[in-house]
Protein backbone atom coordinates (compact mmCIF):
# COMPACT_ATOMS: atom_id res chain seq x y z
CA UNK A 1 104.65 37.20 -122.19
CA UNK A 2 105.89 39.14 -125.36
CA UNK A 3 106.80 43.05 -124.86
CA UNK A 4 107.59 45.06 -126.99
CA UNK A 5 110.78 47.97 -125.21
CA UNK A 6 109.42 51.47 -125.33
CA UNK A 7 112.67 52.83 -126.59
CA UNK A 8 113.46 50.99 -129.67
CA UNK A 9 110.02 48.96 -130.22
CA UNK A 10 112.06 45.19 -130.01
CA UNK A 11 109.85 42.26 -129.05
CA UNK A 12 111.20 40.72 -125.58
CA UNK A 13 109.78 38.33 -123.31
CA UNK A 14 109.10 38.60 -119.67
CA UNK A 15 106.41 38.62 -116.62
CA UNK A 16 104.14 41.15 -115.03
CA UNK A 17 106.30 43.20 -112.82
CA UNK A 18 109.75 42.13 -113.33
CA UNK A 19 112.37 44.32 -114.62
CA UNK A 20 113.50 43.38 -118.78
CA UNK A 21 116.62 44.44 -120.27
CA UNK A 22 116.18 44.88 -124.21
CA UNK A 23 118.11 42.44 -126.08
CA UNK A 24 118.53 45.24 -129.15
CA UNK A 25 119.46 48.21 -127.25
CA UNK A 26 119.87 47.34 -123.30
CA UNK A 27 117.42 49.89 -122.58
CA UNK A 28 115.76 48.60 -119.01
CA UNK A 29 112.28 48.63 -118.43
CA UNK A 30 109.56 47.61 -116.08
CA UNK A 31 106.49 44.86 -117.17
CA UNK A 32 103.20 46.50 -115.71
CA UNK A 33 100.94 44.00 -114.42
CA UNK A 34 98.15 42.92 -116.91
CA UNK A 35 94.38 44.97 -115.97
CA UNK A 36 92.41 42.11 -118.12
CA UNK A 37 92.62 45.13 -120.87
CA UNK A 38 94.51 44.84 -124.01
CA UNK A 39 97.08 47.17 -124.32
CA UNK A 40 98.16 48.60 -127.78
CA UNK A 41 101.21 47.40 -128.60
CA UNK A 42 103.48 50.67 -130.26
CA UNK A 43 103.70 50.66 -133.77
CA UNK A 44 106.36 48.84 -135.49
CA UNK A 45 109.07 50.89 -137.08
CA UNK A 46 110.52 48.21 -140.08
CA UNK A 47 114.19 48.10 -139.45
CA UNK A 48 116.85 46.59 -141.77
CA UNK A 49 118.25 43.80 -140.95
CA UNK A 50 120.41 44.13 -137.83
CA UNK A 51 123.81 42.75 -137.97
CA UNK A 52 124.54 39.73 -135.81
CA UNK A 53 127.99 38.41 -134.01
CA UNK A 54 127.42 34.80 -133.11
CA UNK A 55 123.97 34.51 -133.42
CA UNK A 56 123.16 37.25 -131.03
CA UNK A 57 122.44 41.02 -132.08
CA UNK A 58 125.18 43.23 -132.35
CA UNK A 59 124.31 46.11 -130.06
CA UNK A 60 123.57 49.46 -131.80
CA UNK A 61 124.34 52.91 -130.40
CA UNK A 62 121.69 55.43 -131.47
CA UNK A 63 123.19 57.91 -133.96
CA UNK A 64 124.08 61.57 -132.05
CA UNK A 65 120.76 64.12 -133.49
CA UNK A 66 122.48 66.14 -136.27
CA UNK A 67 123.12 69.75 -135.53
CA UNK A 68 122.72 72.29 -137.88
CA UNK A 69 126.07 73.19 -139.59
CA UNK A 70 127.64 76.56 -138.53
CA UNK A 71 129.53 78.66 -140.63
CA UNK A 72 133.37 78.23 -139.36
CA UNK A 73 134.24 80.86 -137.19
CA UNK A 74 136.20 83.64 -139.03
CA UNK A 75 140.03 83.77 -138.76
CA UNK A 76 141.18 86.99 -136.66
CA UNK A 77 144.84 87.59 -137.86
CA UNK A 78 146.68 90.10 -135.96
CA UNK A 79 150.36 90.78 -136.28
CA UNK A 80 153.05 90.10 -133.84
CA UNK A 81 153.72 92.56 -131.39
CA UNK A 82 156.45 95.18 -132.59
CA UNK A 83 159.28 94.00 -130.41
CA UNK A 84 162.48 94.57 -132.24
CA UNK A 85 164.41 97.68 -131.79
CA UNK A 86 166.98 98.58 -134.27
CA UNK A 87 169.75 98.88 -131.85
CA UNK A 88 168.27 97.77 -128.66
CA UNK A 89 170.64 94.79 -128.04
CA UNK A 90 169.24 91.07 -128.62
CA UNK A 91 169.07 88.36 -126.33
CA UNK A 92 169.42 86.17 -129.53
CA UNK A 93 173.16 87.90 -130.22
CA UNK A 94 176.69 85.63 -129.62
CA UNK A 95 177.74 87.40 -126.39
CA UNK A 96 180.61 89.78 -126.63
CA UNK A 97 184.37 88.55 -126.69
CA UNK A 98 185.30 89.56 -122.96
CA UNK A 99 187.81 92.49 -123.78
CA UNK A 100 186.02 93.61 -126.97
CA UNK A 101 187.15 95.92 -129.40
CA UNK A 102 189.33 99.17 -127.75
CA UNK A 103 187.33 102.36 -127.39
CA UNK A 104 188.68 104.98 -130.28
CA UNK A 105 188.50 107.95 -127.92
CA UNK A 106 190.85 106.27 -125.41
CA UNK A 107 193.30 105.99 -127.87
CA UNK A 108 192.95 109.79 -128.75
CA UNK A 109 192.76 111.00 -125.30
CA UNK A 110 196.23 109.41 -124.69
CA UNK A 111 197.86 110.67 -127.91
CA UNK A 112 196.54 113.92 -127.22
CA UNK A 113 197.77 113.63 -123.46
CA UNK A 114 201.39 113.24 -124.62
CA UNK A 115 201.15 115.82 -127.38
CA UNK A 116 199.71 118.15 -124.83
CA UNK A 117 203.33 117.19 -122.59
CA UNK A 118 205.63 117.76 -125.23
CA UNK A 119 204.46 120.10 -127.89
CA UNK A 120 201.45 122.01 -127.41
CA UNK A 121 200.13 121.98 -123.99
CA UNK A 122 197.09 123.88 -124.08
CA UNK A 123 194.93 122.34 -127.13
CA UNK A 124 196.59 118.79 -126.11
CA UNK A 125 195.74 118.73 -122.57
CA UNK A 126 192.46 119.81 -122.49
CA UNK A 127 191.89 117.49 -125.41
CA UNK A 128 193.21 114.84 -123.94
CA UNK A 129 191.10 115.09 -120.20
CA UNK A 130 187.64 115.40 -122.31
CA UNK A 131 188.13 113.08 -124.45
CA UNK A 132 189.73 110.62 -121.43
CA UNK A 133 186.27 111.27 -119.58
CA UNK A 134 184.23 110.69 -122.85
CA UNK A 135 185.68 107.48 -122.86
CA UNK A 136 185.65 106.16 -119.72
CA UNK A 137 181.65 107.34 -120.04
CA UNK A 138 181.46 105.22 -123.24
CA UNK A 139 183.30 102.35 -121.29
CA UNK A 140 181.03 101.85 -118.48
CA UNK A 141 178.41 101.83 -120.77
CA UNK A 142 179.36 99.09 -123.09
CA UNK A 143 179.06 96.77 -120.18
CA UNK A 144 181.98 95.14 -120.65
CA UNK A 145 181.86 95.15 -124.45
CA UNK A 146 185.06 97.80 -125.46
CA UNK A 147 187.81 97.58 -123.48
CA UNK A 148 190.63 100.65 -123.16
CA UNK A 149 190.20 101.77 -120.09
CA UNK A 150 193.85 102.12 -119.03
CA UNK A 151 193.96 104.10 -121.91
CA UNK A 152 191.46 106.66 -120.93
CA UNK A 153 193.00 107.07 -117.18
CA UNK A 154 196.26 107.11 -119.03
CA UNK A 155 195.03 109.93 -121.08
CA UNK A 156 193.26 111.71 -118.20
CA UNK A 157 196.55 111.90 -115.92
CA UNK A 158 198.75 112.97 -119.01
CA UNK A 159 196.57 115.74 -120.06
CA UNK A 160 196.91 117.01 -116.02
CA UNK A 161 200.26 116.51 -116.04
CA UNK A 162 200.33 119.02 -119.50
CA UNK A 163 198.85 121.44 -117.69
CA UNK A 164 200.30 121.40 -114.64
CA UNK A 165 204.04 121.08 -115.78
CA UNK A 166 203.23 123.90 -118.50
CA UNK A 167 201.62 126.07 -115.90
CA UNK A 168 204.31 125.55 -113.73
CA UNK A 169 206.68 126.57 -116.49
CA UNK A 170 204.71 129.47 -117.01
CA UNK A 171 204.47 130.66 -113.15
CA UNK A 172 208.48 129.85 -112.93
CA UNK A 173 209.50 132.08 -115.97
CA UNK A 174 207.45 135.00 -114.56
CA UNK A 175 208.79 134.82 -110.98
CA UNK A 176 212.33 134.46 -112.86
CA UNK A 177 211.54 137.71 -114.98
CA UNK A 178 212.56 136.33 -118.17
């Protein structure tokens, strides 16, 4: 019996009530059994001719429904977020040389220190313990990055020693009653 498949309109063959695979498309459908009545066969859509492989039809996948085209979505450009600070320090740098570059203030602290112990012990002392402090501050901050340290303490005990060795000048010479 000659069928024609309901999804592609290809003649087949088969019998009332068995199961047909269509040899165009593989759609699978079912024979109904024959009521003595004619049925309209569906109308035939003209093809072009479909390619073969080896005498049998090459199998053809229907083409996807087209979809309206869309207008691209629109670009949303935003800037990277702001995260450089001018002297924050950068993960990017060449790490510091261990022992970096010698703090200037414990270099003055100590040159003021021995100023204050030889020639004048009351700007050069007290000079040289703030500035020995400031340093030591500046030090411990670096992280490792300036090194003088020595320097500072050196500074520090000198400017004490200034004022404690030109203090005790001063007490002597008054007890003496020069």
């Amino acid at each position: 019996m000659k069928v024609f498949c309901p999804n592609c309109g290809t003649e087949n063959d088969g019998t009332p009530g068995s199961r047909v695979t269509c040899r165009a498309c593989t759609a699978s459908f079912e024979i109904p059994f024959e009521n003595n009545q004619a049925t309209p066969q569906p109308q035939q859509i003209p093809q072009p001719q479909q390619p073969s492989f080896g005498g049998r039809p090459v199998q053809q996948f229907g083409t996807p429904p087209v979809q309206p085209a869309q207008p691209p979505a629109p670009v949303v450009v935003q800037p990277p977020p702001n995260v450089w600070q001018p002297n924050a320090p950068s993960s990017y740098s060449a790490p510091q040389a261990p022992g970096g570059q010698t703090n200037t203030l414990a270099i003055v602290s100590l040159v003021s220190g021995l100023v204050g112990c030889l020639c004048i012990p009351a700007i050069g002392s007290i000079t040289s313990i703030i500035t020995g402090f400031m340093a030591l501050s500046q030090i411990n901050a670096s992280g490792g990055g300036q090194k003088g340290r020595e320097l500072a303490i050196g500074g520090i005990v000198t400017g004490f020693l200034g004022c404690c060795g030109w203090m005790g000048y001063a007490i002597l010479m008054a007890v003496a009653g020069k």
